[in-house]
Protein backbone atom coordinates (compact mmCIF):
# COMPACT_ATOMS: atom_id res chain seq x y z
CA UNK A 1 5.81 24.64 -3.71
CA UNK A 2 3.49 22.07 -1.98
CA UNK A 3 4.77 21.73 1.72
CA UNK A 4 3.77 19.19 4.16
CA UNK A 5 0.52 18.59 5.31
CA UNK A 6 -1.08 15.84 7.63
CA UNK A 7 -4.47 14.58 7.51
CA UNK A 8 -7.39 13.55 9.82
CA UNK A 9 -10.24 11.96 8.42
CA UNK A 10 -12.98 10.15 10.51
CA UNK A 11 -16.20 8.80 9.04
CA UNK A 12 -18.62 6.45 10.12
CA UNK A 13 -20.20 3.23 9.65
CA UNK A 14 -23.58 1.78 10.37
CA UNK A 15 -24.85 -1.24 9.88
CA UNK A 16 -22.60 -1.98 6.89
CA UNK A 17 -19.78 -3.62 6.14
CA UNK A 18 -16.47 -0.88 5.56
CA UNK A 19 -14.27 -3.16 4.41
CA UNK A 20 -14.30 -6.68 3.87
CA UNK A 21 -11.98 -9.22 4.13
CA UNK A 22 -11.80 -12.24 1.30
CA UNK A 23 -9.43 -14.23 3.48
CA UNK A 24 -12.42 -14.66 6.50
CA UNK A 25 -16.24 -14.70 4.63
CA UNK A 26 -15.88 -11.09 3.46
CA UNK A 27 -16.33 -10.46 7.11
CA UNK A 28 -15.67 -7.13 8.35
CA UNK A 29 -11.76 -6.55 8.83
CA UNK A 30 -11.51 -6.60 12.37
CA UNK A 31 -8.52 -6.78 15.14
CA UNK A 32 -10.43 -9.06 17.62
CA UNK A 33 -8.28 -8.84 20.42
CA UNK A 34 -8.95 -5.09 21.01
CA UNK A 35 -12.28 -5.15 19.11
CA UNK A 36 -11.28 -2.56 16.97
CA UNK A 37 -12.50 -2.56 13.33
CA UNK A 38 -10.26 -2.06 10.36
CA UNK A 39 -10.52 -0.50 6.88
CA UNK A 40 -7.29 -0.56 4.53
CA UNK A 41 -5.72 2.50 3.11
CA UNK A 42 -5.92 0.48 -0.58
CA UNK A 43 -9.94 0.60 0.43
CA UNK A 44 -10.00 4.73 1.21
CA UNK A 45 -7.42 4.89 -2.37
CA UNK A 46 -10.61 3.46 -4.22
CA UNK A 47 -12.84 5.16 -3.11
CA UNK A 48 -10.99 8.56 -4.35
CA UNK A 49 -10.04 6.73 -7.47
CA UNK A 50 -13.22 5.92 -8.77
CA UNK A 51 -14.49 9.59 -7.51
CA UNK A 52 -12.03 11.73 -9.46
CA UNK A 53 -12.47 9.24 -12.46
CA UNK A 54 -16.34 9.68 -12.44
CA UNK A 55 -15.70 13.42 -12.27
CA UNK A 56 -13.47 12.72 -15.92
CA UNK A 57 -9.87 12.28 -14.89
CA UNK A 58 -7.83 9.71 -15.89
CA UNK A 59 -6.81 7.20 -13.50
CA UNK A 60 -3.87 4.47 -13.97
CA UNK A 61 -5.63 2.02 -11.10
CA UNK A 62 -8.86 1.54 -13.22
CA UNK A 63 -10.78 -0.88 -15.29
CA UNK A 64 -11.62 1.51 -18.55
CA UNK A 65 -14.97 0.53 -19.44
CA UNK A 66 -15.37 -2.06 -17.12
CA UNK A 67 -12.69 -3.90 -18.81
CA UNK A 68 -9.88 -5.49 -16.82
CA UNK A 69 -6.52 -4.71 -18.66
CA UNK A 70 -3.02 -5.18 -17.41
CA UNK A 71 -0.77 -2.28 -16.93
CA UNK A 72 1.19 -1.97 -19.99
CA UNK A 73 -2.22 -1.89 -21.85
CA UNK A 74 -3.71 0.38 -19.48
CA UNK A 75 -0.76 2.83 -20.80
CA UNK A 76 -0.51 2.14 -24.44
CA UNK A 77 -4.62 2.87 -24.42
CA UNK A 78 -3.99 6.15 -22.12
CA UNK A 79 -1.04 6.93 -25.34
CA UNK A 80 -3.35 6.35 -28.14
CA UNK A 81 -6.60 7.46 -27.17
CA UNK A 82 -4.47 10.90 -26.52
CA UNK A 83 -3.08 10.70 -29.95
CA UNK A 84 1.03 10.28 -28.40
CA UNK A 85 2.05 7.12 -30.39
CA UNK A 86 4.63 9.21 -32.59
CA UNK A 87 6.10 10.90 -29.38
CA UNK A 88 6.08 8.35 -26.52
CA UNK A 89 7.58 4.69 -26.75
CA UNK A 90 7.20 2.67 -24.12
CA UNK A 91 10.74 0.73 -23.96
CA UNK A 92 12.23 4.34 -23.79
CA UNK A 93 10.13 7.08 -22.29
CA UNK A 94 11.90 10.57 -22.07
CA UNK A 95 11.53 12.92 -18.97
CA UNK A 96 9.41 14.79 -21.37
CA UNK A 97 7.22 11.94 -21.77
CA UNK A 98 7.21 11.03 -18.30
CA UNK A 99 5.61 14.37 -17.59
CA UNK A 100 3.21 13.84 -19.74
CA UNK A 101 1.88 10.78 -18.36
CA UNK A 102 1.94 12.07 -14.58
CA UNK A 103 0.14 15.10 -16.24
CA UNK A 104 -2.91 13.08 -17.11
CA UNK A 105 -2.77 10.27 -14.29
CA UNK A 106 -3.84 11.83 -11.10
CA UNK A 107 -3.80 8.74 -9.23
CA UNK A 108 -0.14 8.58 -10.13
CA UNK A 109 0.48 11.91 -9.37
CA UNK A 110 -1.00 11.78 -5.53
CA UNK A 111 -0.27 8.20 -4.39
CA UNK A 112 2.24 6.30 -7.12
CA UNK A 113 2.48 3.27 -8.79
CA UNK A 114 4.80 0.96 -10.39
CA UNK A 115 4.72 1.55 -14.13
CA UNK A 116 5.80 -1.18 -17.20
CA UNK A 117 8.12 2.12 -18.69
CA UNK A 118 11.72 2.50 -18.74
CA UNK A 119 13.02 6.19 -18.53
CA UNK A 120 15.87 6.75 -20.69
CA UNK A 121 18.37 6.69 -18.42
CA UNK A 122 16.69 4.11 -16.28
CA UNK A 123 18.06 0.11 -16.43
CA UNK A 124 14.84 -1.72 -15.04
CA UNK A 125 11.69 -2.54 -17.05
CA UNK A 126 9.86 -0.46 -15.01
CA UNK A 127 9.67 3.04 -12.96
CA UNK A 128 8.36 3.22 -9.68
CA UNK A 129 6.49 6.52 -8.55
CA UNK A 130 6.14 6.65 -4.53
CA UNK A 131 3.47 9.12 -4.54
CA UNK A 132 3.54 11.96 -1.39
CA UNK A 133 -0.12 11.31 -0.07
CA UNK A 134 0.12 7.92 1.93
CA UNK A 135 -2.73 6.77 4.29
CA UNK A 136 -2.32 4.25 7.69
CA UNK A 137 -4.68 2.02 7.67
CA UNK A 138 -8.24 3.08 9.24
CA UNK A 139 -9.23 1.74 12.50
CA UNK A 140 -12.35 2.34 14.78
CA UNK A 141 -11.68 4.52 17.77
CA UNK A 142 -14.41 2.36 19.27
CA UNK A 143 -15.19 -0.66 20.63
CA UNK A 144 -17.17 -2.50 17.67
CA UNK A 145 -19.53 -5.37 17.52
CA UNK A 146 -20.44 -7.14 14.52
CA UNK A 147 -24.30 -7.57 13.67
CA UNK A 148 -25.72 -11.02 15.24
CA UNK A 149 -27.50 -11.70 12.61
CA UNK A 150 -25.79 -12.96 9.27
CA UNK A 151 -27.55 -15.43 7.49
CA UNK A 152 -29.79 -14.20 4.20
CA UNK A 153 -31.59 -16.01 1.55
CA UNK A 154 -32.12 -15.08 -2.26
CA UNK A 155 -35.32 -15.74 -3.85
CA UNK A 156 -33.24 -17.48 -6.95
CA UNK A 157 -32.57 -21.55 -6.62
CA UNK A 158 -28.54 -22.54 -6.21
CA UNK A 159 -29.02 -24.72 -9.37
CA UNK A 160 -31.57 -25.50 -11.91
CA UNK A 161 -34.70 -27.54 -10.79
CA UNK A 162 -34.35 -25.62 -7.29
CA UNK A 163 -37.57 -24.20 -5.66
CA UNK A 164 -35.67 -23.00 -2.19
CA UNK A 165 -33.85 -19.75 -2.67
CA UNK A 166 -29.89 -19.83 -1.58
CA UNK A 167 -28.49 -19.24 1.28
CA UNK A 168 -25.76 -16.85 1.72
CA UNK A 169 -23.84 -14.47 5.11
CA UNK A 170 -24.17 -10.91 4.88
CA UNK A 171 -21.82 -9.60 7.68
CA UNK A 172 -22.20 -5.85 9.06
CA UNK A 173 -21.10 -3.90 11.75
CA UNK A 174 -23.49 -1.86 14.51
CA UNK A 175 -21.31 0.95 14.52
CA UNK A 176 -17.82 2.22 13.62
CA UNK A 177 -16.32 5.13 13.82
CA UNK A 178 -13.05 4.96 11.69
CA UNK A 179 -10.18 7.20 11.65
CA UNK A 180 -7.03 7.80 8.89
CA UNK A 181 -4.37 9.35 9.59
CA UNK A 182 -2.80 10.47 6.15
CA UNK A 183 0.94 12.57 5.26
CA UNK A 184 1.45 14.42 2.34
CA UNK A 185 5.17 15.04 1.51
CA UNK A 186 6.60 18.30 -0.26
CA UNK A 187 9.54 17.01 -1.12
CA UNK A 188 7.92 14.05 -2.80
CA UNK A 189 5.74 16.12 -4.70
CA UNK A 190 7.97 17.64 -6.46
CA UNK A 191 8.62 13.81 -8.12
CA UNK A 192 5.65 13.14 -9.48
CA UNK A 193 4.36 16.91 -10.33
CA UNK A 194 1.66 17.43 -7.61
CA UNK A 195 -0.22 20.76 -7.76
CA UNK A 196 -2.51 22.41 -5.41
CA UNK A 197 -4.96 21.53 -7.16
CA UNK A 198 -4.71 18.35 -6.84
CA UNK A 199 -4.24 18.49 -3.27
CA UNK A 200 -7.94 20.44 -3.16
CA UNK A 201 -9.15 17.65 -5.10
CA UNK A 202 -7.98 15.28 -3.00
CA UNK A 203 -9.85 17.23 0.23
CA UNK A 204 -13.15 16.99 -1.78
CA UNK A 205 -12.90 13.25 -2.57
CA UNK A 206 -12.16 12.11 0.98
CA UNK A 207 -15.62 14.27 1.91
CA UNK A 208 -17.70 13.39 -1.25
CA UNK A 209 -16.44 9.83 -2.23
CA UNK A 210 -17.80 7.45 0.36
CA UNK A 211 -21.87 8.85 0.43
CA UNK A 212 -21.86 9.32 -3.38
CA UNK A 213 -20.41 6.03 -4.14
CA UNK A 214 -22.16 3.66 -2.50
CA UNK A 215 -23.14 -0.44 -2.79
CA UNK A 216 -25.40 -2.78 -0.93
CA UNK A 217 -22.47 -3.49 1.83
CA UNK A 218 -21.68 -0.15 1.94
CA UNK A 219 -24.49 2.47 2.10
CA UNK A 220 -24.74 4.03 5.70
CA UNK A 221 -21.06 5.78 5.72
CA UNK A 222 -20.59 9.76 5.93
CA UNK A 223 -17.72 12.15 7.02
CA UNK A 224 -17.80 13.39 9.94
CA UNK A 225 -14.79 15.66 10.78
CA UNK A 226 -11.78 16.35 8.19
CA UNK A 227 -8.45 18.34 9.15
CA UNK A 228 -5.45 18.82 6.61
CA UNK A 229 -2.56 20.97 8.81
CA UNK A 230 -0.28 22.55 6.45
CA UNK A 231 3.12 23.30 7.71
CA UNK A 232 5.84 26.31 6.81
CA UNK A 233 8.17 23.99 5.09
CA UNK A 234 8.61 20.56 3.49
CA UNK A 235 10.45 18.96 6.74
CA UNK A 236 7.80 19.35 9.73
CA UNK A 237 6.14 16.29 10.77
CA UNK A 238 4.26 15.97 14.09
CA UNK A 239 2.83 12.55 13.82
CA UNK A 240 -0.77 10.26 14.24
CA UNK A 241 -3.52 12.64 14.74
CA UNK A 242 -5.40 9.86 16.38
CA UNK A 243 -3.74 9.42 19.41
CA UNK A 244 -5.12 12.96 20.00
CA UNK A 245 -8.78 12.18 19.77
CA UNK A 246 -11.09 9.67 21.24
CA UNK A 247 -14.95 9.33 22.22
CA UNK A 248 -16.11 9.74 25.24
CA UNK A 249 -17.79 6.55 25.47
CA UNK A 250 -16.06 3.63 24.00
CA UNK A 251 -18.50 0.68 24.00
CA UNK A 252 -22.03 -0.02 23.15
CA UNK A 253 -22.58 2.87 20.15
CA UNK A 254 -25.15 2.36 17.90
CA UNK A 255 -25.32 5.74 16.21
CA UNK A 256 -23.56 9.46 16.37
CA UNK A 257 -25.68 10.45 19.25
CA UNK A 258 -24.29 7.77 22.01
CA UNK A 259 -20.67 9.93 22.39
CA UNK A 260 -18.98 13.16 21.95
CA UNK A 261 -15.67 13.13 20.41
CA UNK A 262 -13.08 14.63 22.53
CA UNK A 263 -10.13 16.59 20.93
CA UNK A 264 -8.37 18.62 24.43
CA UNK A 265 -5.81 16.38 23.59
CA UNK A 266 -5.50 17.68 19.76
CA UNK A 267 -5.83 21.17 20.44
CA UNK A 268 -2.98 21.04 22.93
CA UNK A 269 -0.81 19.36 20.21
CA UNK A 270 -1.88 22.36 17.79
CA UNK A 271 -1.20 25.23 20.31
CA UNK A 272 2.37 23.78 20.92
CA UNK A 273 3.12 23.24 17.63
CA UNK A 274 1.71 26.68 16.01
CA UNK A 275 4.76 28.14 15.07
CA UNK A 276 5.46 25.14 12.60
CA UNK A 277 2.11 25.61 11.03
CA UNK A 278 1.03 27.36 7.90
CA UNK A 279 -2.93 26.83 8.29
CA UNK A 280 -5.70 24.28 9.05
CA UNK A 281 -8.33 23.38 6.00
CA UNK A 282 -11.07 21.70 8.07
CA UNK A 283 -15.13 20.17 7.21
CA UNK A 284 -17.61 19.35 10.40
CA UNK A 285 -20.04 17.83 9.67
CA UNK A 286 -22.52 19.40 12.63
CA UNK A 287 -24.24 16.27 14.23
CA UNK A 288 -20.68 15.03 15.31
CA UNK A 289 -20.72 16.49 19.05
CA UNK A 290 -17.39 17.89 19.72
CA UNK A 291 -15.78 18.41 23.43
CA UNK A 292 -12.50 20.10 24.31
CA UNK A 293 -11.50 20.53 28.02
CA UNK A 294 -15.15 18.63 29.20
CA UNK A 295 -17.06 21.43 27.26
CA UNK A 296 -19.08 21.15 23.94
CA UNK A 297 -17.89 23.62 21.13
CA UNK A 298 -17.71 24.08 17.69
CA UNK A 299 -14.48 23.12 15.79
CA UNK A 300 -13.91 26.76 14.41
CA UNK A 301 -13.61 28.04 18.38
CA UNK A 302 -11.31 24.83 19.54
CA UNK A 303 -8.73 25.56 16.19
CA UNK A 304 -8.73 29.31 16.79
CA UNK A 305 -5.11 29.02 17.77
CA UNK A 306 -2.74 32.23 17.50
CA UNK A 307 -0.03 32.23 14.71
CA UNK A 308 -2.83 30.06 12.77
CA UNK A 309 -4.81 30.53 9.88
CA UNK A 310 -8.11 28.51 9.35
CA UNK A 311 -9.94 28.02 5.84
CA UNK A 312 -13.14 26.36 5.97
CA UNK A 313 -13.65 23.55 3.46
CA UNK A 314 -16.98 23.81 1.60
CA UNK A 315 -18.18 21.55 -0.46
């Protein structure tokens, strides 16, 4: 039985763009008014997407091939490339059949979708999954200033005839350092057939995708400090993980050596809370300076916590 868990996940940025946004110049996504940069959860989705599907899985949210398909095409390929034709019609998928296709859809499996099926006993033309591992969106727990300089030029003419290269805007940030806050549901997971398994693959893709799968905008990202608590049942829920944390310095960072992250504030949530907990996967990465109660330690001496078992991620 999966039970709940909740998730901590901050990475950093520099001199990159996390996440841009096609409504202002691809700019960074940023919430001006507190100067806090932004990253969507559909953003930190693809990123584990295109992960697990490099590593073979099938994923429903994909282009196959580098071919954009819609949805009910996406399914009849999934049916036929697996040989199911004779056993699964789309206009009236069994619960047999629906099994199946959560069995070889991960993506489906962990975060849901809307599919172009009806269930046998199902009116709509479609079912909707809600999937148990939902993310907030990321923000930066600092202050963050986008890069003065913008403008760039290619060496290739705008049109024919042209000797002058383009111009173009190329927008990054100096520094971020972005948090998620993330929930997985047990009772959820029992709707759309979630194993451990997949769970453990999720924990490797949030601390393998973003360095391994990187583009011009987006190279200069790495993890920096991952926590999953797993609770005793399927009903515990103690909330956002980043109200708990902050750096010691908010403004001016240019790299991970300006600020220590301070987590007093996390560990006293933890100590309260240990009877409701099961255990505590967690990955440091070591150059993020951690302080708890105005001292530096390591994260496996701040979660030693009584009534709480810790298993080191390694990966």
């Amino acid at each position: 039985m999966i039970k709940n868990s909740e998730m901590l996940f901050i990475y950093d940025a520099t001199m990159c763009n996390p996440n841009g946004d096609p409504d202002d110049e691809n700019r960074p996504r940023m919430d001006y008014e507190r100067e806090r940069n932004l990253v969507s959860d559909v953003r930190l989705k693809r990123y584990i997407r295109d992960y697990l599907q490099d590593r073979g899985y099938e994923i429903f949210v994909a282009k196959p091939e580098d071919q954009t398909v819609n949805a009910t095409q996406r399914l009849k390929n999934l049916i036929e490339d697996n040989g199911k034709e004779k056993d699964i019609n789309l206009n009236k998928v069994d619960k047999e059949g629906i099994h199946w296709l959560l069995s070889k859809l991960i993506d489906v499996r962990l975060f849901g979708a809307t599919m172009p099926i009806k269930s046998g006993d199902s009116k709509g033309s479609s079912l909707t999954f809600t999937g148990p591992v939902q993310f907030n969106w990321g923000y930066s727990l600092n202050k963050v200033r986008l890069v003065d300089s913008n403008g760039i030029t290619s060496h290739f003419g705008s049109e024919e005839g042209k000797t002058q290269g383009a111009m173009g805007k190329d927008y990054r940030v100096y520094y971020s350092l972005l948090a998620f806050h993330g929930v997985i549901s047990g009772n959820r997971a029992k709707l759309t057939d979630v194993s451990e398994e997949d769970i453990r693959l999720l924990d490797e893709a949030l601390l393998k995708s973003i360095p391994l799968l990187p583009t011009r905008s987006k190279i200069g990202q790495y993890p920096r400090l991952y926590l999953r608590v797993q609770y005793n049942d399927a009903d515990t829920i103690l909330g956002d993980f980043r109200y708990h944390v902050k750096p010691d310095k908010l403004d001016g960072l240019r790299d991970i050596t300006d600020y220590k992250l301070d987590v007093t504030r996390l560990k006293d949530t933890l100590t309260e809370n240990a009877k409701k907990i099961d255990r505590i996967f967690y990955w440091h990465d070591k150059n993020l300076r951690i302080i708890s109660e105005g001292e530096e330690k390591n994260i496996e001496h701040i979660l030693n916590i009584k009534d709480i078992t810790l298993e080191k991620l390694e990966y």
